[in-house]
N, C-alpha and C. Protein backbone atom coordinates (compact mmCIF):
# COMPACT_ATOMS: atom_id res chain seq x y z
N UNK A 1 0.84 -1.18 0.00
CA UNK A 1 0.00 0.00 0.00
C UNK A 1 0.90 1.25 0.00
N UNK A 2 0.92 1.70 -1.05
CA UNK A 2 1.83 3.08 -1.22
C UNK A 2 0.58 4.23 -0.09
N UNK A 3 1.14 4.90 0.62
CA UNK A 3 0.89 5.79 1.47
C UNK A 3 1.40 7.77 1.10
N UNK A 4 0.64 8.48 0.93
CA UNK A 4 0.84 9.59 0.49
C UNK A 4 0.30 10.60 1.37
N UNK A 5 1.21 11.36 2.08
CA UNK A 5 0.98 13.05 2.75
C UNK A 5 1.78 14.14 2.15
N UNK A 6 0.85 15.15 2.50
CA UNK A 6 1.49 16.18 2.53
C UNK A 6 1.96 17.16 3.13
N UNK A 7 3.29 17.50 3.42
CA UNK A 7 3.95 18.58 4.36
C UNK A 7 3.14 19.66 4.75
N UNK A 8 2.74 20.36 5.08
CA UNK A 8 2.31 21.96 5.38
C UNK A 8 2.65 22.26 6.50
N UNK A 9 2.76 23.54 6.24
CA UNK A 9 3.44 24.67 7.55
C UNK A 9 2.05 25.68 7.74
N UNK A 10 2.08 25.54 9.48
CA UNK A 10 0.88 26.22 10.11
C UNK A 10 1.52 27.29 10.50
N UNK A 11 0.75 28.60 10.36
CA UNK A 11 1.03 29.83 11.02
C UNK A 11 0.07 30.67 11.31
N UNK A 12 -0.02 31.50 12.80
CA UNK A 12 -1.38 32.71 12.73
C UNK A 12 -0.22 33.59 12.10
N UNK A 13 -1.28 34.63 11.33
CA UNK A 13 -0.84 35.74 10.95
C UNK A 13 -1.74 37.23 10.84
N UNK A 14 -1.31 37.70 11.46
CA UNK A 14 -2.38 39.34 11.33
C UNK A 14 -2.26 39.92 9.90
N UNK A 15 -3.47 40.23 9.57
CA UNK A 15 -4.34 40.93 8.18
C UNK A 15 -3.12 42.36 8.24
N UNK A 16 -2.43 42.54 7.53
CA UNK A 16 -1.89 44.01 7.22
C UNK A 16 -3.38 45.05 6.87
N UNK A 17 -2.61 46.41 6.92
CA UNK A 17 -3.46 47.44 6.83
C UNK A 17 -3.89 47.19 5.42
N UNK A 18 -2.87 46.31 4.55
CA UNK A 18 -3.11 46.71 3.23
C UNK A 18 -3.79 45.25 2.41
N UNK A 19 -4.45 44.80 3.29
CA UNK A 19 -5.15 43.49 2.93
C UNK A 19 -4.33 42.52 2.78
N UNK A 20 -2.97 42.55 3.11
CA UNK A 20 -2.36 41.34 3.06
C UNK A 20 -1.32 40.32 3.97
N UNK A 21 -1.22 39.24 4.10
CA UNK A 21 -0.47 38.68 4.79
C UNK A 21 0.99 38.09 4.78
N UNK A 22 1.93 38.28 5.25
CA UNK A 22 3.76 38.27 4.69
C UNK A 22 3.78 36.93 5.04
N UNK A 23 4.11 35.80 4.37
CA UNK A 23 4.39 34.49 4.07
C UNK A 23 5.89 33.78 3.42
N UNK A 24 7.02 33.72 4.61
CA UNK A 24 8.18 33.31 3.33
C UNK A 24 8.66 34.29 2.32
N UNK A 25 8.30 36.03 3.13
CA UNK A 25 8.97 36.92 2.46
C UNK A 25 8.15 37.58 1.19
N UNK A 26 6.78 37.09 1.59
CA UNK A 26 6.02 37.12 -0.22
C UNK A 26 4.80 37.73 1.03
N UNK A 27 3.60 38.11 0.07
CA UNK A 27 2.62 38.95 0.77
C UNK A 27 1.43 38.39 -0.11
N UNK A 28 0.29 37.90 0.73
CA UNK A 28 -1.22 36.84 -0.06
C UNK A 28 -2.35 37.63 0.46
N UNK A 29 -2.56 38.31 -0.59
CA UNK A 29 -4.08 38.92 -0.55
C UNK A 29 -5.10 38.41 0.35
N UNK A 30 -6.35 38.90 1.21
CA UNK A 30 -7.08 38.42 1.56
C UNK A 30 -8.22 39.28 1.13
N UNK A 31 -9.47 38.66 1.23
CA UNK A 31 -10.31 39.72 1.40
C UNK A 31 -10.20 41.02 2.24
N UNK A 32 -10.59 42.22 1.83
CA UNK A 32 -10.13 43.60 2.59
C UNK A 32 -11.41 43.48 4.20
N UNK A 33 -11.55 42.74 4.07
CA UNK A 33 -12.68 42.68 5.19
C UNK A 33 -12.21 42.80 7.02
N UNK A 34 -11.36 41.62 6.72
CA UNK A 34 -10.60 41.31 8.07
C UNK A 34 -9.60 41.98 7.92
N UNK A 35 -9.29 42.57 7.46
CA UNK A 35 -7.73 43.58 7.54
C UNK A 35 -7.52 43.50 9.07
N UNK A 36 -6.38 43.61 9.95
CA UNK A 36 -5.94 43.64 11.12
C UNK A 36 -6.32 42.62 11.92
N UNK A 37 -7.29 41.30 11.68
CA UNK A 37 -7.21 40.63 11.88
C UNK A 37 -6.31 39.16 12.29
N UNK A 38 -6.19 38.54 13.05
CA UNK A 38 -5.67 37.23 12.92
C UNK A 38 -6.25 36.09 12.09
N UNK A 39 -5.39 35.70 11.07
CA UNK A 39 -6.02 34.29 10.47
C UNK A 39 -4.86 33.49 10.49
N UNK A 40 -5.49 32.45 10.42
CA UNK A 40 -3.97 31.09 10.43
C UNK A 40 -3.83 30.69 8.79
N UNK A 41 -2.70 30.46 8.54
CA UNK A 41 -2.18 30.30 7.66
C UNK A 41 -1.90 29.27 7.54
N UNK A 42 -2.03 28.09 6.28
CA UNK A 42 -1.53 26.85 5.88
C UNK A 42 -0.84 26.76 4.28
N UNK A 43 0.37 26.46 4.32
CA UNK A 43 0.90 26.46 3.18
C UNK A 43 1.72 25.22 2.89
N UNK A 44 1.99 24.46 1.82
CA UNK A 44 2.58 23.65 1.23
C UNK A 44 3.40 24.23 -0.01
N UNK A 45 4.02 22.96 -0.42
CA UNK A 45 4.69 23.31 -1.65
C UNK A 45 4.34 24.36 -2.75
N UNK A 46 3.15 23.75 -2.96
CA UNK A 46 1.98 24.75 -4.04
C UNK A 46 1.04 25.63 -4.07
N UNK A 47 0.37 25.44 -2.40
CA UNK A 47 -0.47 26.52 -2.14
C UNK A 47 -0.77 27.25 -0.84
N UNK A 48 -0.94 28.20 -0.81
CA UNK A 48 -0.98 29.28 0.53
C UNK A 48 -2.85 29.31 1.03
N UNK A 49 -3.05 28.87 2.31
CA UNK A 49 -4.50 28.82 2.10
C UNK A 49 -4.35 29.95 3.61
N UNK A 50 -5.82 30.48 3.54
CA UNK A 50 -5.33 32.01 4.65
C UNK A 50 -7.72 31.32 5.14
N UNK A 51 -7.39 31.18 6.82
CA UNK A 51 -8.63 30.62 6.99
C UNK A 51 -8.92 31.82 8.14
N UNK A 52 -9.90 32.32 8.11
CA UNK A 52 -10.53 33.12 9.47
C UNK A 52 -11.63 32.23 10.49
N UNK A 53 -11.59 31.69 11.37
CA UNK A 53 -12.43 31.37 12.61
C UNK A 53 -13.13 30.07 12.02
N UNK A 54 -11.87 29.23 11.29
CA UNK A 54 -12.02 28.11 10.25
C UNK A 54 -12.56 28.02 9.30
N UNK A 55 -13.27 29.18 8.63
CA UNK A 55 -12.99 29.18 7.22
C UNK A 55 -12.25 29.65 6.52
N UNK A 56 -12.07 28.99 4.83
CA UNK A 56 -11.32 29.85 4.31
C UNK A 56 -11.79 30.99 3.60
N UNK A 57 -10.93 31.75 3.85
CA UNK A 57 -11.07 33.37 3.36
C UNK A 57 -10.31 33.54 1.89
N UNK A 58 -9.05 32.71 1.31
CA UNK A 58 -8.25 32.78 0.76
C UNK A 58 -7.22 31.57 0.50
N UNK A 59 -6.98 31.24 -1.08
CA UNK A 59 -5.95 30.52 -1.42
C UNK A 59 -5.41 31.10 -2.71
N UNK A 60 -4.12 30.57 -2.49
CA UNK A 60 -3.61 31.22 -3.77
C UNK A 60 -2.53 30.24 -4.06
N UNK A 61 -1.74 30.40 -4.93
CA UNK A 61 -0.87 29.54 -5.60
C UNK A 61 0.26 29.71 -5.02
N UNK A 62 1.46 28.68 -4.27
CA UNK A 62 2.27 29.66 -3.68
C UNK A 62 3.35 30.17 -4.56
N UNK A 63 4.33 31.42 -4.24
CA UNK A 63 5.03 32.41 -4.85
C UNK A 63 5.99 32.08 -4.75
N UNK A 64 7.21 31.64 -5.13
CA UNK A 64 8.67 31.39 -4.86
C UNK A 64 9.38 32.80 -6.25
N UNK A 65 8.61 33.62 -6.36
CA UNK A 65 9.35 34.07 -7.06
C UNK A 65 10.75 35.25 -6.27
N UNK A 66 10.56 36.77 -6.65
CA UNK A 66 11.29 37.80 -5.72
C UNK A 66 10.83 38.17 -4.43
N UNK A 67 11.63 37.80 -3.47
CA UNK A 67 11.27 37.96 -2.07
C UNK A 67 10.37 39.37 -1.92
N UNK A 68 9.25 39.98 -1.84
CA UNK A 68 8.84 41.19 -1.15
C UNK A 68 7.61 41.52 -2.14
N UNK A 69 7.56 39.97 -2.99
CA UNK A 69 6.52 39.81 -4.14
C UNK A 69 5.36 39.57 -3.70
N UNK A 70 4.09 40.96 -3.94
CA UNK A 70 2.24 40.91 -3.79
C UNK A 70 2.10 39.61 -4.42
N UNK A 71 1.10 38.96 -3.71
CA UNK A 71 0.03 37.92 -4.35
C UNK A 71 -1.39 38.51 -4.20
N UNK A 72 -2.13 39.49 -5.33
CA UNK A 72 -2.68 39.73 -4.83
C UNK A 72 -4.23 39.74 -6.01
N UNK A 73 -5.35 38.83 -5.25
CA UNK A 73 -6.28 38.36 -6.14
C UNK A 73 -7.22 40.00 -6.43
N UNK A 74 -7.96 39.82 -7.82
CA UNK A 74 -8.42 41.20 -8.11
C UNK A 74 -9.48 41.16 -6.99
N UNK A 75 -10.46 40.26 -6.71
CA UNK A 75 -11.93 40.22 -5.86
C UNK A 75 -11.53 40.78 -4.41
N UNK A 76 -9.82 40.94 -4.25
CA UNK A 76 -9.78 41.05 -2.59
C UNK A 76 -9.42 42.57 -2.21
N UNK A 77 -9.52 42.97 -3.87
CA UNK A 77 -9.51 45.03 -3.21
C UNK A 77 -10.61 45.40 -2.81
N UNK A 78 -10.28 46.13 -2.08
CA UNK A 78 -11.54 46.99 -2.13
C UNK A 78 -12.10 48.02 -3.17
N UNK A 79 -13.24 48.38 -3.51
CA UNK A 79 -13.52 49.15 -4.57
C UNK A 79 -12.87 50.15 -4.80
N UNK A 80 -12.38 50.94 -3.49
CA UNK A 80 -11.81 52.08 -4.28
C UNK A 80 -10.02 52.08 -4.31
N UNK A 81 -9.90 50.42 -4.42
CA UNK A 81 -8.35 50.22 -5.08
C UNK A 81 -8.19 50.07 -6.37
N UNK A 82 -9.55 49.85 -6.80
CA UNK A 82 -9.40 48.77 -8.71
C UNK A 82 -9.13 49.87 -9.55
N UNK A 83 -9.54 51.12 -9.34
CA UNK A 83 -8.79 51.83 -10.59
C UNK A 83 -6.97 52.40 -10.38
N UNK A 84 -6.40 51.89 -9.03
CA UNK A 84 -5.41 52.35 -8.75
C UNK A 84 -4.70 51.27 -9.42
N UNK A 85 -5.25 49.58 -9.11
CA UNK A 85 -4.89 48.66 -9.91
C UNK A 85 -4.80 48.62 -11.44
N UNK A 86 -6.12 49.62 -11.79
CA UNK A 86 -5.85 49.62 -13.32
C UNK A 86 -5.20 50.37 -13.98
N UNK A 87 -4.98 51.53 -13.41
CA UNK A 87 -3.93 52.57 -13.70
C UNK A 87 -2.24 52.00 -13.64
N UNK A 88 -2.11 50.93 -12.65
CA UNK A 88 -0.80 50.53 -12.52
C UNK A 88 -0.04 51.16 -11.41
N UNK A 89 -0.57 51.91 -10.61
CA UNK A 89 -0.22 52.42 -9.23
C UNK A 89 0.32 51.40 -8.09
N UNK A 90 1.39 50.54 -8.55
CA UNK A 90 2.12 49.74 -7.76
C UNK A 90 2.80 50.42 -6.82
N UNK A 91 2.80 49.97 -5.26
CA UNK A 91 3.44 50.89 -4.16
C UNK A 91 2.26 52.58 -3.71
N UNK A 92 1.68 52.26 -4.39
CA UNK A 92 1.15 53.72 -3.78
C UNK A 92 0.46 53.25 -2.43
N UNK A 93 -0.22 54.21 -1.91
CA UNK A 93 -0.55 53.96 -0.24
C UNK A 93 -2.00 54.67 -0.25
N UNK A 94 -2.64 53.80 0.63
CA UNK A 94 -4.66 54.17 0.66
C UNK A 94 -4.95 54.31 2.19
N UNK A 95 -5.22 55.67 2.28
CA UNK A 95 -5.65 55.87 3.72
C UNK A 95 -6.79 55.30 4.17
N UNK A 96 -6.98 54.54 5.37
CA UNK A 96 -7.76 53.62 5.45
C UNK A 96 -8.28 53.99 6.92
N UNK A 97 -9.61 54.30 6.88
CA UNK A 97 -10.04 54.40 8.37
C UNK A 97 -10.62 53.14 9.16
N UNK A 98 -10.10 53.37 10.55
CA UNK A 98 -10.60 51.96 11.28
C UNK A 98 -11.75 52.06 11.67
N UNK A 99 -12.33 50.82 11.59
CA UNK A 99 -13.86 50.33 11.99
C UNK A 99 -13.75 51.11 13.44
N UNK A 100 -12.79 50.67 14.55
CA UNK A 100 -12.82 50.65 15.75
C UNK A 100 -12.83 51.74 16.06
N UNK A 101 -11.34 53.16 15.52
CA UNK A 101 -11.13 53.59 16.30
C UNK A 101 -11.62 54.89 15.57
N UNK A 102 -12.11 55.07 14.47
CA UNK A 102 -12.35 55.94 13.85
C UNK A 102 -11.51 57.07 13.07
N UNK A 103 -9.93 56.48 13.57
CA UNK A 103 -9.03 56.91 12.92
C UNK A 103 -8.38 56.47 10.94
N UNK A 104 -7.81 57.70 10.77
CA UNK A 104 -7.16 57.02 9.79
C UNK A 104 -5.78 56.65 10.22
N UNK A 105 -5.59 55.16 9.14
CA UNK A 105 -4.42 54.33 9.37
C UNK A 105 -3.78 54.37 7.58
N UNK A 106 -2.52 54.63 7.82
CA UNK A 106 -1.94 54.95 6.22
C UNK A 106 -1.32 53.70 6.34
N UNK A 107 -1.31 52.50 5.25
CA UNK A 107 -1.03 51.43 4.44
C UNK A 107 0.00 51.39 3.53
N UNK A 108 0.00 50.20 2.89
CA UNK A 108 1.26 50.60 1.81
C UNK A 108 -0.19 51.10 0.45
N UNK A 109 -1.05 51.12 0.43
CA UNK A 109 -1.94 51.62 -0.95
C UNK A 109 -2.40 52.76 -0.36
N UNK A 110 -2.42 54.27 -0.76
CA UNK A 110 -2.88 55.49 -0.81
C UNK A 110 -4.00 55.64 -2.17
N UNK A 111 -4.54 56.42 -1.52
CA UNK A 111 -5.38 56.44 -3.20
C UNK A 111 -6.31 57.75 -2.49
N UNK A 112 -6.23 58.81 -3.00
CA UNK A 112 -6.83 60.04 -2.65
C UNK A 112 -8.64 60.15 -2.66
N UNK A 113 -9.38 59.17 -3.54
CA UNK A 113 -10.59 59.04 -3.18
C UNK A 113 -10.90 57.78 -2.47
N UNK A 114 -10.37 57.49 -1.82
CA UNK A 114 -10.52 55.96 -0.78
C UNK A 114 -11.03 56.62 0.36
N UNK A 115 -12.11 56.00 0.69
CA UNK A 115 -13.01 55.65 2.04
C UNK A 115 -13.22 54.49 2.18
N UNK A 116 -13.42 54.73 3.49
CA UNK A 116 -13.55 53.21 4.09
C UNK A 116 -14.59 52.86 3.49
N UNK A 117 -14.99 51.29 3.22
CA UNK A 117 -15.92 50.38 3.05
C UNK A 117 -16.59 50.31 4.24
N UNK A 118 -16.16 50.26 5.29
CA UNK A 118 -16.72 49.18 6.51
C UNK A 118 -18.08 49.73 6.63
């Protein structure tokens, strides 16, 4: 009986301001929902899976490419990132106000007509 597993590496990881989570030097989109959140992280050879309060929120393919490399799916911006995405505004920064504190929190995405969703 040939027998087959697979390796994966468990990790919690907190939601960045900027919807994403740093994995092995690489950064995996999540939905913009939980931003600052904790989710645990499961990754293997091939894929990065990102779960909140056991579901998943997010998988993606994993990245071995340049260390400091976005993974980042189009469905997990928020609306008023997609024309910064379509313009090609890589690195810009989106002021982002918190649910909680009612402050703004500056990110790595800026984008001068960004309001919060929440």
């Amino acid at each position: 009986m040939d027998v087959r597993f697979e390796v994966a590496e468990r990790e919690t990881k907190r939601v960045n301001i900027d919807y994403h989570v740093e994995f092995d030097d690489r950064y995996y989109s999540v939905p913009y929902q939980p931003r600052q959140q904790l989710l645990q992280l499961r990754a293997t050879s091939t894929i990065v899976e990102l779960f909140h309060r056991g579901e998943r929120v997010a998988s993606h393919r994993r990245n071995y490419g340049p260390k400091g490399t976005p993974v980042t799916a189009p469905e997990h911006r928020a609306k008023c990132h997609e024309d910064v995405a379509q313009r090609g505004q890589q690195g810009s920064n989106c002021a982002v106000r918190s649910r909680r504190r009612g402050k703004v929190a500056t990110g790595r995405l800026r984008h001068r007509n960004c309001a919060s969703e929440d």
